[in-house]
Protein backbone atom coordinates (compact mmCIF):
# COMPACT_ATOMS: atom_id res chain seq x y z
CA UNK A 1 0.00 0.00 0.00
CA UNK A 2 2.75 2.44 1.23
CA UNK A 3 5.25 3.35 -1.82
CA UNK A 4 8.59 2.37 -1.60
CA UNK A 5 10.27 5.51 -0.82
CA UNK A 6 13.83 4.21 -0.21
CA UNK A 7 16.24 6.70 1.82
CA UNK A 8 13.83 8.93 2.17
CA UNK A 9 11.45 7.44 3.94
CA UNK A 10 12.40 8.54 7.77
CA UNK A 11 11.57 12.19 6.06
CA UNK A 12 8.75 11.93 3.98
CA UNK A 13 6.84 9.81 7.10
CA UNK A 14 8.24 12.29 9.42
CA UNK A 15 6.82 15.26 7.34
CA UNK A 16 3.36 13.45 7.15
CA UNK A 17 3.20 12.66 10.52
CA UNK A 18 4.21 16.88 11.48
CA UNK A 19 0.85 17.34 8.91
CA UNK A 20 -1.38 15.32 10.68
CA UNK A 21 -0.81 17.19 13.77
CA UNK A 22 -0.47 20.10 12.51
CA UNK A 23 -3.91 19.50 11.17
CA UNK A 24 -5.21 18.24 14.46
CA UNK A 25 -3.99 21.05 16.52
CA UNK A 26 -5.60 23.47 13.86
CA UNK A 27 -8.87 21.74 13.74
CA UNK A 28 -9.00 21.37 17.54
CA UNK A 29 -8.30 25.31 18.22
CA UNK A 30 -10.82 26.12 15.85
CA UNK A 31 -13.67 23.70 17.54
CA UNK A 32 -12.28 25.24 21.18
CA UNK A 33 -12.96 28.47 19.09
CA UNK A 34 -16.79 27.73 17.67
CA UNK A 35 -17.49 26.58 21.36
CA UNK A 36 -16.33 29.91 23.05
CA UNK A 37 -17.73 32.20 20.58
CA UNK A 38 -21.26 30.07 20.54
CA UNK A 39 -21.13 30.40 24.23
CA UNK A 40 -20.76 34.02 24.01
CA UNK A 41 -23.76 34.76 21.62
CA UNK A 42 -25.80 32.13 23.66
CA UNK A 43 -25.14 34.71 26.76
CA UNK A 44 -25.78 38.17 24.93
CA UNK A 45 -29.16 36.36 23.57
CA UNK A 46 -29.95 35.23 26.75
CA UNK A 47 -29.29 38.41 28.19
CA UNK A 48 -30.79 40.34 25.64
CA UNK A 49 -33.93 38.35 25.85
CA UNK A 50 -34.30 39.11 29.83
CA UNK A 51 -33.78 42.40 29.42
């Protein structure tokens, strides 16, 4: 399945395995993100709403 990459294999899975967490640490700031901004608007709603 995985390509032969010969000597330059330590870098080539090294630089895909930096992407992947590159990507995950993205992706999970961004969801930390959409959770405190959705929390925020719930409160000025709610607030707004009670006057």
């Amino acid at each position: 399945m995985i390509p032969d990459l010969g000597r330059y294999a330590t870098e080539v899975l090294s630089a895909y395995g930096v992407t992947v967490l590159l990507l995950a640490a993205v992706t999970g700031q961004s969801w930390r993100r959409y959770r405190r901004l959705k929390a925020q608007m719930d409160d000025a709603e709610r607030s707004r709403r009670d006057g």
